[in-house]
Structure formats: C-alpha cells, structure tokens
N, C-alpha and C. Protein backbone atom coordinates (compact mmCIF):
# COMPACT_ATOMS: atom_id res chain seq x y z
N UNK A 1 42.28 88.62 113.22
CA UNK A 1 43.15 89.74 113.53
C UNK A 1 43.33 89.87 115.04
N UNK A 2 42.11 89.61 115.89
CA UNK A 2 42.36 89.63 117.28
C UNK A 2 43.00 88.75 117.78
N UNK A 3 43.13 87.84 117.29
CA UNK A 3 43.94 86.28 117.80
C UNK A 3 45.60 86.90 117.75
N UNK A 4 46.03 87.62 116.57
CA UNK A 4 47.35 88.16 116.21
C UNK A 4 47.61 89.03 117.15
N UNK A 5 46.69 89.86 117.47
CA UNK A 5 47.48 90.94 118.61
C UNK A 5 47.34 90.48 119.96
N UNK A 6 46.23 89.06 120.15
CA UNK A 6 46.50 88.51 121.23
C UNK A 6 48.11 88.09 121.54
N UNK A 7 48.40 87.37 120.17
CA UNK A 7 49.60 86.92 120.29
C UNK A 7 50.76 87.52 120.52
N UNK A 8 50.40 88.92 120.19
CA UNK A 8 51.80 89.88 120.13
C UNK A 8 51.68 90.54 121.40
N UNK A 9 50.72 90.63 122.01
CA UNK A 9 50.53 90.83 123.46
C UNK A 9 51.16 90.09 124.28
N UNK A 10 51.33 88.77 124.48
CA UNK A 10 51.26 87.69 124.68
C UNK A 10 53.05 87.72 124.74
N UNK A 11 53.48 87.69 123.74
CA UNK A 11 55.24 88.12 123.87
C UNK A 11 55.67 89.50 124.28
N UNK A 12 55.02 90.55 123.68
CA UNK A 12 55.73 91.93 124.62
C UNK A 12 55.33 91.63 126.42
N UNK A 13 54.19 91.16 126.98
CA UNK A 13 54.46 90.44 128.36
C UNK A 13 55.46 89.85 128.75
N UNK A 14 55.72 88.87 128.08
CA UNK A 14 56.82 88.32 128.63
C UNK A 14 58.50 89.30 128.83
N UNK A 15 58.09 89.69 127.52
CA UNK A 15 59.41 90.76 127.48
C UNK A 15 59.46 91.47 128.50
N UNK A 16 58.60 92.04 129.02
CA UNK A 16 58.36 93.55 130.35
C UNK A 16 58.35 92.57 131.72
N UNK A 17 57.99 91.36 131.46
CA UNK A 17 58.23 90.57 132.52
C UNK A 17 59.81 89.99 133.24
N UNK A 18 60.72 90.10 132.17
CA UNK A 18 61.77 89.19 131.75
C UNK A 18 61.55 87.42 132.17
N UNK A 19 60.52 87.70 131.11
CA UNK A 19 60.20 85.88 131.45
C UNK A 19 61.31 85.37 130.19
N UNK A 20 60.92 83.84 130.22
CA UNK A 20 61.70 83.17 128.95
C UNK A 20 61.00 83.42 127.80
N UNK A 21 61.42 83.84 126.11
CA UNK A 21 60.41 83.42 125.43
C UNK A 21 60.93 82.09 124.42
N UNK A 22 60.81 80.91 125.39
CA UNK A 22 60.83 79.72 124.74
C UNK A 22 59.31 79.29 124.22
N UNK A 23 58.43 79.72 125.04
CA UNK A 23 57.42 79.53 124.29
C UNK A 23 57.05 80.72 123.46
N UNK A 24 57.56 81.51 122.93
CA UNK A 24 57.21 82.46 122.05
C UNK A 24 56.71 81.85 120.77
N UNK A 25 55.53 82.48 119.72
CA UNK A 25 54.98 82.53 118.79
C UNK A 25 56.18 82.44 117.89
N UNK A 26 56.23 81.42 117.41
CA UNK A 26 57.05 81.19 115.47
C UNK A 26 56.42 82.43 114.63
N UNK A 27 57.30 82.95 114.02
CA UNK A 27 57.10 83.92 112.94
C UNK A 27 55.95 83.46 111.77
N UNK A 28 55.83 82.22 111.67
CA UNK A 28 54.73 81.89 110.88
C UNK A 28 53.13 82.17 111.76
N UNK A 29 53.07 81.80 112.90
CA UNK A 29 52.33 82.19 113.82
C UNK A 29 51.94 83.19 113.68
N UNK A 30 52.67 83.88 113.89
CA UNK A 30 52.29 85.63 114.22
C UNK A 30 51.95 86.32 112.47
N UNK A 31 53.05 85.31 111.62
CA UNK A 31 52.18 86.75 110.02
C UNK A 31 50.82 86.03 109.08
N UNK A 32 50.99 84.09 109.83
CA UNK A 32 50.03 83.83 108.86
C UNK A 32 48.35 84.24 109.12
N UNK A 33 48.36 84.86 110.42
CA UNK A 33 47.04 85.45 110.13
C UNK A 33 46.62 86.70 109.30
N UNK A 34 47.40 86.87 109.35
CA UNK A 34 47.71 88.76 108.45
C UNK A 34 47.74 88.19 107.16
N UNK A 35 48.52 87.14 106.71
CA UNK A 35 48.37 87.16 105.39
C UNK A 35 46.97 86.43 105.13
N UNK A 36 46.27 85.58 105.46
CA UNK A 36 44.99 84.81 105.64
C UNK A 36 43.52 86.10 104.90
N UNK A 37 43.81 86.95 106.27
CA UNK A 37 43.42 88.44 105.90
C UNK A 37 43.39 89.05 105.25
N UNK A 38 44.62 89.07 104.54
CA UNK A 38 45.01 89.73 103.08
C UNK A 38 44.30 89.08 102.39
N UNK A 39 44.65 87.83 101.96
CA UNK A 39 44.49 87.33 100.86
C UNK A 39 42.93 87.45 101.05
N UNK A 40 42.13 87.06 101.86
CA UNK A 40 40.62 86.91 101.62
C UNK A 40 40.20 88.60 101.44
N UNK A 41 40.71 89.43 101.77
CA UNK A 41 40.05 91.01 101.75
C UNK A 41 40.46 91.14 100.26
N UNK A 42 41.58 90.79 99.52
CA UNK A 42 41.91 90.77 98.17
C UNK A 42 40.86 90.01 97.21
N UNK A 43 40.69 88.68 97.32
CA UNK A 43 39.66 88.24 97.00
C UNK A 43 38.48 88.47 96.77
N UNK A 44 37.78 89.52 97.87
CA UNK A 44 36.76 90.14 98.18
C UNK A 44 36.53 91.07 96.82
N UNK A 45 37.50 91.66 97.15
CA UNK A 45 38.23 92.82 95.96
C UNK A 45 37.75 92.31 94.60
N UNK A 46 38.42 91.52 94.68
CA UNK A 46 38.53 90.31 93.36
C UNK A 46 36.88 90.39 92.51
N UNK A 47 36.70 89.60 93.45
CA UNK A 47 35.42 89.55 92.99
C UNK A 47 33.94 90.60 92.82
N UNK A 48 34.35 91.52 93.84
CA UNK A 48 33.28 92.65 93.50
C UNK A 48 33.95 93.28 91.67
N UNK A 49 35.27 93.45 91.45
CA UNK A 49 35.81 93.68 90.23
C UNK A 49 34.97 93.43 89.26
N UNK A 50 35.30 91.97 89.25
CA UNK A 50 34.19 91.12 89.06
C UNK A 50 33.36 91.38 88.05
N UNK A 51 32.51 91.35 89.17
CA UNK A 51 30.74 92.02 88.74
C UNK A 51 30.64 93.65 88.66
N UNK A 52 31.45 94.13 89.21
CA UNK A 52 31.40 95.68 88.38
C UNK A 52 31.87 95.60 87.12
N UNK A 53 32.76 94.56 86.55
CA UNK A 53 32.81 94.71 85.11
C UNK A 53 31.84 93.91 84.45
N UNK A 54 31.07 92.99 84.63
CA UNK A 54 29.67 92.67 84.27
C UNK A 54 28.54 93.17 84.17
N UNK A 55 29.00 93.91 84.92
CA UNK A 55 27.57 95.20 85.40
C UNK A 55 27.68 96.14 84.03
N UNK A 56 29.37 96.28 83.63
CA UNK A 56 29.69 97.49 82.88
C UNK A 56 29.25 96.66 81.49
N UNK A 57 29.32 96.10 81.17
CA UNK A 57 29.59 95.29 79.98
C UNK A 57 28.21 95.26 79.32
N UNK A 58 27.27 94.60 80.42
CA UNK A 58 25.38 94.46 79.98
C UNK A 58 25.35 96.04 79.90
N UNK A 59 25.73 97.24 80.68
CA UNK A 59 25.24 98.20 80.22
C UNK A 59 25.74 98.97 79.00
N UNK A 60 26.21 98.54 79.03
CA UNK A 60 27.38 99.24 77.81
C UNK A 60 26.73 99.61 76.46
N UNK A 61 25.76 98.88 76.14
CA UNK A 61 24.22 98.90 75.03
C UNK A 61 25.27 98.81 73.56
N UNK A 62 26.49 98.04 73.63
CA UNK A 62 27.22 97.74 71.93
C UNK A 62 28.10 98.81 72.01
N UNK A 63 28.31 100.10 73.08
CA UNK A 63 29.61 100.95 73.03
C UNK A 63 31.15 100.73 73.22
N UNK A 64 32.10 100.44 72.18
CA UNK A 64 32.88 99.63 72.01
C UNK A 64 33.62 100.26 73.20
N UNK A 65 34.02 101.23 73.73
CA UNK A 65 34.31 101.89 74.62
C UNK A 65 33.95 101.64 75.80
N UNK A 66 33.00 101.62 75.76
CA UNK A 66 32.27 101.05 77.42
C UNK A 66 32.76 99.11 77.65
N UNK A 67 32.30 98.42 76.01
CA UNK A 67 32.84 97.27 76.40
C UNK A 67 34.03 97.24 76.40
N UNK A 68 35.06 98.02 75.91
CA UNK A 68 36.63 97.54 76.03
C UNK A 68 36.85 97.51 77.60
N UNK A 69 36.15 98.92 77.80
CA UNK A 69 36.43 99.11 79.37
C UNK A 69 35.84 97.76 80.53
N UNK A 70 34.80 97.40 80.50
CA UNK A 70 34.24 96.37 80.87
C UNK A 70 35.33 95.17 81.05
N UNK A 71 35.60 95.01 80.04
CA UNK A 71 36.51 93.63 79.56
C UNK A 71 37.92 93.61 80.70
N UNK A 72 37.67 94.83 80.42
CA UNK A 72 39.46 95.05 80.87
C UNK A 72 39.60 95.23 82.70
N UNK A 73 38.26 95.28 83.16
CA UNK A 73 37.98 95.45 84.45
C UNK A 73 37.88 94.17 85.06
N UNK A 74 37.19 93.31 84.34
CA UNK A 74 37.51 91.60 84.31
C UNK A 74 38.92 91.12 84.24
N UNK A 75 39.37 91.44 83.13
CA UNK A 75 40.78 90.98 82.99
C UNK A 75 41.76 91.52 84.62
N UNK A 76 41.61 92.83 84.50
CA UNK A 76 42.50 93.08 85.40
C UNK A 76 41.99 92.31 86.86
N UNK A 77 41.11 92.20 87.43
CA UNK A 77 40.15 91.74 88.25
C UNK A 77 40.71 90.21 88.26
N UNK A 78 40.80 89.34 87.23
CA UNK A 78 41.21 87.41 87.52
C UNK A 78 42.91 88.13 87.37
N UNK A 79 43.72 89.12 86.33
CA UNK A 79 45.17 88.80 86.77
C UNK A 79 45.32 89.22 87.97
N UNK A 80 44.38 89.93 88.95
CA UNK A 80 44.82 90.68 90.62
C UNK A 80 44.49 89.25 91.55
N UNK A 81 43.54 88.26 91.13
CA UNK A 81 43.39 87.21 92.05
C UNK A 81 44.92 86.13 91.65
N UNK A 82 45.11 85.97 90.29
CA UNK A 82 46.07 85.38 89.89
C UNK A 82 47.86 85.68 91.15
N UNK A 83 47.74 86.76 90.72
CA UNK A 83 48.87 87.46 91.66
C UNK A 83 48.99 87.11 92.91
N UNK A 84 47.47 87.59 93.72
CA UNK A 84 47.65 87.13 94.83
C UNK A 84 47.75 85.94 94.99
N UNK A 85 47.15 84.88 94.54
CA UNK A 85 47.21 83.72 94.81
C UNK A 85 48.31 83.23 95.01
N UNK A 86 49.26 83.41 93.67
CA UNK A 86 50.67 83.41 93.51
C UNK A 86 51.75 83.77 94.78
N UNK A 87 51.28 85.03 95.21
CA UNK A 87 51.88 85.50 95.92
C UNK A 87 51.77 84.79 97.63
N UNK A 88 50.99 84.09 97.82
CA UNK A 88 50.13 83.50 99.17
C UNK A 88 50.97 82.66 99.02
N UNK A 89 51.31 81.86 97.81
CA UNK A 89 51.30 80.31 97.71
C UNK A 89 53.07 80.07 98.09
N UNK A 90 53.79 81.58 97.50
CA UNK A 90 55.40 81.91 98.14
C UNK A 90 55.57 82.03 99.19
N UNK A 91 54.74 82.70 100.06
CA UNK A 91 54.64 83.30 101.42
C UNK A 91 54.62 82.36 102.35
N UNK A 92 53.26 81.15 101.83
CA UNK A 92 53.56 80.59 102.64
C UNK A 92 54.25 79.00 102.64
N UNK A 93 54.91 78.67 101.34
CA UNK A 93 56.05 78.17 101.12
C UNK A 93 57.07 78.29 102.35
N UNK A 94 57.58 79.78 102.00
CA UNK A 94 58.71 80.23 102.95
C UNK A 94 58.67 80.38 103.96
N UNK A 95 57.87 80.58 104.70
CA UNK A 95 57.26 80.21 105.96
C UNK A 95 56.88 79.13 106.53
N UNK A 96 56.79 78.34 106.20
CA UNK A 96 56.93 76.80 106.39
C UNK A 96 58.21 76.30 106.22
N UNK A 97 58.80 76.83 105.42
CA UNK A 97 60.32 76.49 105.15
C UNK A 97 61.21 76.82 106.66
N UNK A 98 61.05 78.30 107.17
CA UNK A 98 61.49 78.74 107.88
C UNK A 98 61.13 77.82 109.28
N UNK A 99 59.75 77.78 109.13
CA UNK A 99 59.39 76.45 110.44
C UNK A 99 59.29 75.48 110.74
N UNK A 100 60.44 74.67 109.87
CA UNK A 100 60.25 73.16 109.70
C UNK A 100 61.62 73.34 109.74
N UNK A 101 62.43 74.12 109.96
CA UNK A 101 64.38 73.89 109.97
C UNK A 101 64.67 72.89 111.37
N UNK A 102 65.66 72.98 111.50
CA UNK A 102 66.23 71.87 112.56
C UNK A 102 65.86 73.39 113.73
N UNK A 103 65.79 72.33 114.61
CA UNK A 103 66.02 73.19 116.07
C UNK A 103 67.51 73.59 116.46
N UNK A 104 67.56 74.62 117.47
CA UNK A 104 69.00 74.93 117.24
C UNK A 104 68.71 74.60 119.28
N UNK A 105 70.15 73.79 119.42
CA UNK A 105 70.34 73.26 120.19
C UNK A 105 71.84 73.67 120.85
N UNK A 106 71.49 74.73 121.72
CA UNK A 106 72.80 75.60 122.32
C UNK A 106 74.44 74.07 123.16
N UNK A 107 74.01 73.56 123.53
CA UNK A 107 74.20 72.27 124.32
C UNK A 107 74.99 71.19 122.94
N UNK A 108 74.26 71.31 121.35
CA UNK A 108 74.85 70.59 120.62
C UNK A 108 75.82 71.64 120.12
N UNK A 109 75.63 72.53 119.88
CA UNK A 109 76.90 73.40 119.66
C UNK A 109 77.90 73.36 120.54
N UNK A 110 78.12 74.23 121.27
CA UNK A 110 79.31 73.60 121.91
C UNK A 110 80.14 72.37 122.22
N UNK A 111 79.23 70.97 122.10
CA UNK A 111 79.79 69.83 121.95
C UNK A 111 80.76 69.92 120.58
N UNK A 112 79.77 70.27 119.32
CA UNK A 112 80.93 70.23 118.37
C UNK A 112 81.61 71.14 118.14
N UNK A 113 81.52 71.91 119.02
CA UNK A 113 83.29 73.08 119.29
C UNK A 113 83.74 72.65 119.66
N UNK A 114 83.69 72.28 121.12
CA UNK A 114 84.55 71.16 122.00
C UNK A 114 85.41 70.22 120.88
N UNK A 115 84.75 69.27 119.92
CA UNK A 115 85.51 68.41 119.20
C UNK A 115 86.38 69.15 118.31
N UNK A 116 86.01 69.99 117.64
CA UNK A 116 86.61 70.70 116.67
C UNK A 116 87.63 70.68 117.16
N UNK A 117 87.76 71.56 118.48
CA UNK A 117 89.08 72.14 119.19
C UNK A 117 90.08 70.88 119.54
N UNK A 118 89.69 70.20 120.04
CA UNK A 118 89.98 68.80 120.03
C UNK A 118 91.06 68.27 119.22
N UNK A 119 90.02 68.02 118.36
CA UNK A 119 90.65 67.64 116.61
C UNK A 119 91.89 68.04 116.40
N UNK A 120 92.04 69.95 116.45
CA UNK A 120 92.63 70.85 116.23
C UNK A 120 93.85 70.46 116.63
N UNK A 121 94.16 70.50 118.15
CA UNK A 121 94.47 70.31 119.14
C UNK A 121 95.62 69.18 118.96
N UNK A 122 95.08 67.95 118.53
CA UNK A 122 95.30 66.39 118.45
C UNK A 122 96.52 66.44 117.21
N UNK A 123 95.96 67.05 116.09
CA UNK A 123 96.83 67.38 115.18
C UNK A 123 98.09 68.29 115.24
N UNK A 124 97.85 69.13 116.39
CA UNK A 124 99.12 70.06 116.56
C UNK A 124 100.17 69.23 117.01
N UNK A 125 99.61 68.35 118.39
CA UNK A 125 100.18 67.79 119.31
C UNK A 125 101.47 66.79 118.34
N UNK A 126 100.50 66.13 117.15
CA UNK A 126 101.40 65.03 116.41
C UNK A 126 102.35 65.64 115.62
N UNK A 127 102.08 66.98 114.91
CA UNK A 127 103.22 67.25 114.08
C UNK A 127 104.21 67.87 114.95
N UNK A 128 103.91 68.05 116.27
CA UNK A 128 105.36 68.49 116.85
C UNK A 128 106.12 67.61 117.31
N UNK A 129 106.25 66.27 117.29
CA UNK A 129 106.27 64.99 117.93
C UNK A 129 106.98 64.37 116.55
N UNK A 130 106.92 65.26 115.43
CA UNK A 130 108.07 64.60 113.94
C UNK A 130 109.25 65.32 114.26
C-alpha cells in the first residue's frame, strides 16, 4: 500500500512541478497493488469463514439447525473466494490488455494526416483536370 501512495505522490509532484509525466505510472501500476490487497485481505476473509464454519459444525452436537447453518457458512465462504478469484483474474486481464496496446506516437499521427490530406488532395486535383 505504501509503494502505491509512493507512486501517487510521485505524479501529483510532477504535476505541481509542471514537469513532464512521460515517465508517469501506467494505470496498471498504480491499481495493481490495491487489487493484490484486496484480493489477499478477501482471502484472509475466506478462510477465517472457513473455520468459523467448522468450528460451527463440530459444535453443533447433531442440531440440524446449527449444522445447516455451519454448512452454509462454508458454502458461502469457497463461493466468496470463487468470486473473487474470478473477479482478480478480469481485472487483471484488462489491465494488461490496457498495457500492452500500441504506443501512441504524436509524430506518427500527423504523418498519416499529412498523407490522408494528400491523398485527398491528389484526387481533387485529377477530377478537375476531366
């Protein structure tokens, strides 16, 4: 978590500075520690669930009530790790997705405006010339 607000430190500087932020933190940078966090404090979760429904279950002494409840503290407990897991495994899909795109290259853009216009241009020139 301290590494993250190092990082976000780290760009509002530059901002108050008016430096460049070419080296600024990628958005994967800056949320995959937060989600890292999540997911293991969920987990945590997870598993104390867990064993509080194990705990409930041995005590339960054959009370169908106490074991339904038990059961169901388990159940809910592996579908909450299920979820998250699930949910980590999108996150950081798309986030990788997002940081693996092409670079955007101000210098190649305008080259292919330049042509476009060109193009444009080239074609006007000929049909007025019928």
């Amino acid at each position: 978590m301290s590494g993250t607000l190092m990082v976000l430190g780290d760009v509002l500087d530059s901002i108050n500075n008016n430096q460049s932020l070419t080296n600024a933190p990628t958005v994967g940078e800056v949320v995959q520690p937060i989600i890292l966090m999540v997911t293991f404090l969920i987990g945590i979760i997870t598993v104390i669930m867990i064993i509080v429904g194990g705990i409930q279950y041995s005590m339960s002494q054959g009370d169908s009530g106490k074991v339904k409840k038990a059961k169901d503290t388990i159940l809910y407990g592996i579908i909450g790790l299920v979820v998250t897991l699930l949910a980590f495994s999108i996150v950081s899909f798309v986030l990788q997705s997002i940081n693996s795109g092409p670079p955007v290259d101000a210098e190649t853009e305008e080259t292919e405006e330049e042509e476009e216009t060109e193009e444009t241009s080239s074609i006007i020139d000929t049909s007025m010339l019928v």
